[in-house]
N, C-alpha and C. Protein backbone atom coordinates (compact mmCIF):
# COMPACT_ATOMS: atom_id res chain seq x y z
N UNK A 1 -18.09 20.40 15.65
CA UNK A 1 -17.47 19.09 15.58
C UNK A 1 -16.86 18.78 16.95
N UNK A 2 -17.19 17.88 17.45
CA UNK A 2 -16.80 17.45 18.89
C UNK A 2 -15.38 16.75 18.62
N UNK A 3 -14.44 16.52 19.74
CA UNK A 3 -13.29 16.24 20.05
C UNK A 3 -12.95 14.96 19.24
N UNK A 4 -13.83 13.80 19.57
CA UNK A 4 -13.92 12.50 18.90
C UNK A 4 -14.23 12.49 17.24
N UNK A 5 -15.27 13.62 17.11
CA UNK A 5 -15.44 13.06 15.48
C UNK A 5 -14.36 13.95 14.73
N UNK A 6 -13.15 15.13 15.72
CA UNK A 6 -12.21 15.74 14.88
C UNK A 6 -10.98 14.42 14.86
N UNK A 7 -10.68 14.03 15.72
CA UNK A 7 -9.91 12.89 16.17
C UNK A 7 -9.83 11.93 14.89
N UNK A 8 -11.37 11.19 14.62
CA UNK A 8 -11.37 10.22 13.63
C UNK A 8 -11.03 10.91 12.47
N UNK A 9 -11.66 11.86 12.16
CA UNK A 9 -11.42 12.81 10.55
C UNK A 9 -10.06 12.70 10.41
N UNK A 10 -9.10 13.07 11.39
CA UNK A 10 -7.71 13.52 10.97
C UNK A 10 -7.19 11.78 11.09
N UNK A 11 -7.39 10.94 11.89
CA UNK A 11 -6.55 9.74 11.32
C UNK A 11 -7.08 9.20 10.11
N UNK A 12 -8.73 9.42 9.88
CA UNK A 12 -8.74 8.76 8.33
C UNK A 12 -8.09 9.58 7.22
N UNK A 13 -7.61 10.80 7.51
CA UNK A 13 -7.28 11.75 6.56
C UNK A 13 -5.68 11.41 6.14
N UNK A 14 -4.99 11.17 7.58
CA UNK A 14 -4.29 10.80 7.61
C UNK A 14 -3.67 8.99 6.90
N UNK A 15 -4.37 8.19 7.85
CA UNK A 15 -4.19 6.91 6.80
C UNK A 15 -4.57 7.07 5.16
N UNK A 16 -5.25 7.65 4.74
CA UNK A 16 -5.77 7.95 3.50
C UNK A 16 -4.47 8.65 2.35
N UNK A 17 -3.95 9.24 2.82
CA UNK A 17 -2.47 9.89 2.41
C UNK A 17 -1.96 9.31 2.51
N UNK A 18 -1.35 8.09 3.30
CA UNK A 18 -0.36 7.09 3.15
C UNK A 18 -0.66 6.21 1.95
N UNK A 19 -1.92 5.65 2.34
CA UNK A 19 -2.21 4.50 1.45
C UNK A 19 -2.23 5.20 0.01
N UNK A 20 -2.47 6.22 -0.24
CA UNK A 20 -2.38 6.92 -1.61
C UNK A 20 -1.12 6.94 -1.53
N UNK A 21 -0.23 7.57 -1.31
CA UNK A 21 1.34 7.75 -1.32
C UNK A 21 1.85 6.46 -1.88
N UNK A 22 1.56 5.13 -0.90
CA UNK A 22 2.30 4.31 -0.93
C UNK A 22 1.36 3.55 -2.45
N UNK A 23 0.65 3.85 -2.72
CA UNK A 23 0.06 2.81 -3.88
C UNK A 23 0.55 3.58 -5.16
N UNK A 24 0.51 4.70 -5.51
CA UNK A 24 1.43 5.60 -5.99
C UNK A 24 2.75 5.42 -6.52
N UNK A 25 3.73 5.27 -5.79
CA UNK A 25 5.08 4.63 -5.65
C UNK A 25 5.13 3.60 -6.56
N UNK A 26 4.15 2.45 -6.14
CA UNK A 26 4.08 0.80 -6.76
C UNK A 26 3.72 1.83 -8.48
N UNK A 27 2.37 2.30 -8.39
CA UNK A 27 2.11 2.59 -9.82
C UNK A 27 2.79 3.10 -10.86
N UNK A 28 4.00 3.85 -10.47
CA UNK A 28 5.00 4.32 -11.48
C UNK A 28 6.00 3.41 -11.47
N UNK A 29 6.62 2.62 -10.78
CA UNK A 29 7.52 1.08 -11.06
C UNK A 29 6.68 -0.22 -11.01
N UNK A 30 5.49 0.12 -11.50
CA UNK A 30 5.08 -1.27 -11.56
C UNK A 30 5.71 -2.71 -12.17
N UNK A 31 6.59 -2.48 -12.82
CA UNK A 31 7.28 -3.66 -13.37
C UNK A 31 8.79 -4.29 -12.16
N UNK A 32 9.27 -3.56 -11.68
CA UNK A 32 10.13 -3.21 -10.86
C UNK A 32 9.28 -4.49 -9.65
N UNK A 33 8.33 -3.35 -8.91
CA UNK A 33 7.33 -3.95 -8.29
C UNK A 33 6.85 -5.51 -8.28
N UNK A 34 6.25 -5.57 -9.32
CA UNK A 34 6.00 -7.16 -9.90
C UNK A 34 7.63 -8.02 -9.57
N UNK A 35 8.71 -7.74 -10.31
CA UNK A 35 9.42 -8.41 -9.96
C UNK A 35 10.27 -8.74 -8.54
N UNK A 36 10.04 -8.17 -7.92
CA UNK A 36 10.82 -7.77 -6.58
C UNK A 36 9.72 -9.11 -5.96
N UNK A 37 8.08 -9.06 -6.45
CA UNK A 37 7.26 -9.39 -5.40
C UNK A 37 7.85 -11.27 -6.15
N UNK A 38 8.09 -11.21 -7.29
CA UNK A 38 7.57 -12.65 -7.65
C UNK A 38 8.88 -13.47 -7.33
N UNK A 39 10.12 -12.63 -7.04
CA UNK A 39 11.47 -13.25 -6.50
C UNK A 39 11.10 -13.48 -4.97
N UNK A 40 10.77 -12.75 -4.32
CA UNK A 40 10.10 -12.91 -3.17
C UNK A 40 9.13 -14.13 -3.03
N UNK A 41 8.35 -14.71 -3.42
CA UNK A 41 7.66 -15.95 -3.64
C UNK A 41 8.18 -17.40 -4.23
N UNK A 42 9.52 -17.47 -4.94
CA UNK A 42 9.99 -18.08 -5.48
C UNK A 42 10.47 -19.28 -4.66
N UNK A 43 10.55 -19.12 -3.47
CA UNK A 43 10.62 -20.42 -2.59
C UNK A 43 9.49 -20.95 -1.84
N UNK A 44 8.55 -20.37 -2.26
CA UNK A 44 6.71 -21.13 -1.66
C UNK A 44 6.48 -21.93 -2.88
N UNK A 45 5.16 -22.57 -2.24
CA UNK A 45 4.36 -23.22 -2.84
C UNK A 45 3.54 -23.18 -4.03
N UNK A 46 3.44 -21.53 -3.88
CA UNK A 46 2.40 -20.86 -4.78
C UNK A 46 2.72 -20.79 -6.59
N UNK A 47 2.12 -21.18 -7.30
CA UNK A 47 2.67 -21.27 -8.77
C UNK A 47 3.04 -20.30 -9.40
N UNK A 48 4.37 -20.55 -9.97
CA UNK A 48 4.85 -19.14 -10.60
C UNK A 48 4.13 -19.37 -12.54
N UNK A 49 3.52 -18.03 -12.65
CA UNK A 49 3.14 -18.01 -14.11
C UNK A 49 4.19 -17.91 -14.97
């Protein structure tokens, strides 16, 4: 494995653990989550359900 294709392996390995980590987090307070996001929107445009 040359220098470059160890390089890419470890940052996708790396981003890959975050984005799992962090989606993770949301999935066990998902209700929490939802609300935090829809108070957050409450002064746009966008229609609240």
């Amino acid at each position: 494995m040359t220098n470059p294709q160890l390089a890419h392996l470890i940052l996708r390995l790396g981003l890959g653990v975050n984005m799992l980590m962090h989606g993770l987090t949301r999935v066990f307070n998902l209700s929490g989550f939802a609300e935090k996001m829809a108070a957050g929107f409450t002064e746009t445009v966008l229609p609240y359900p």
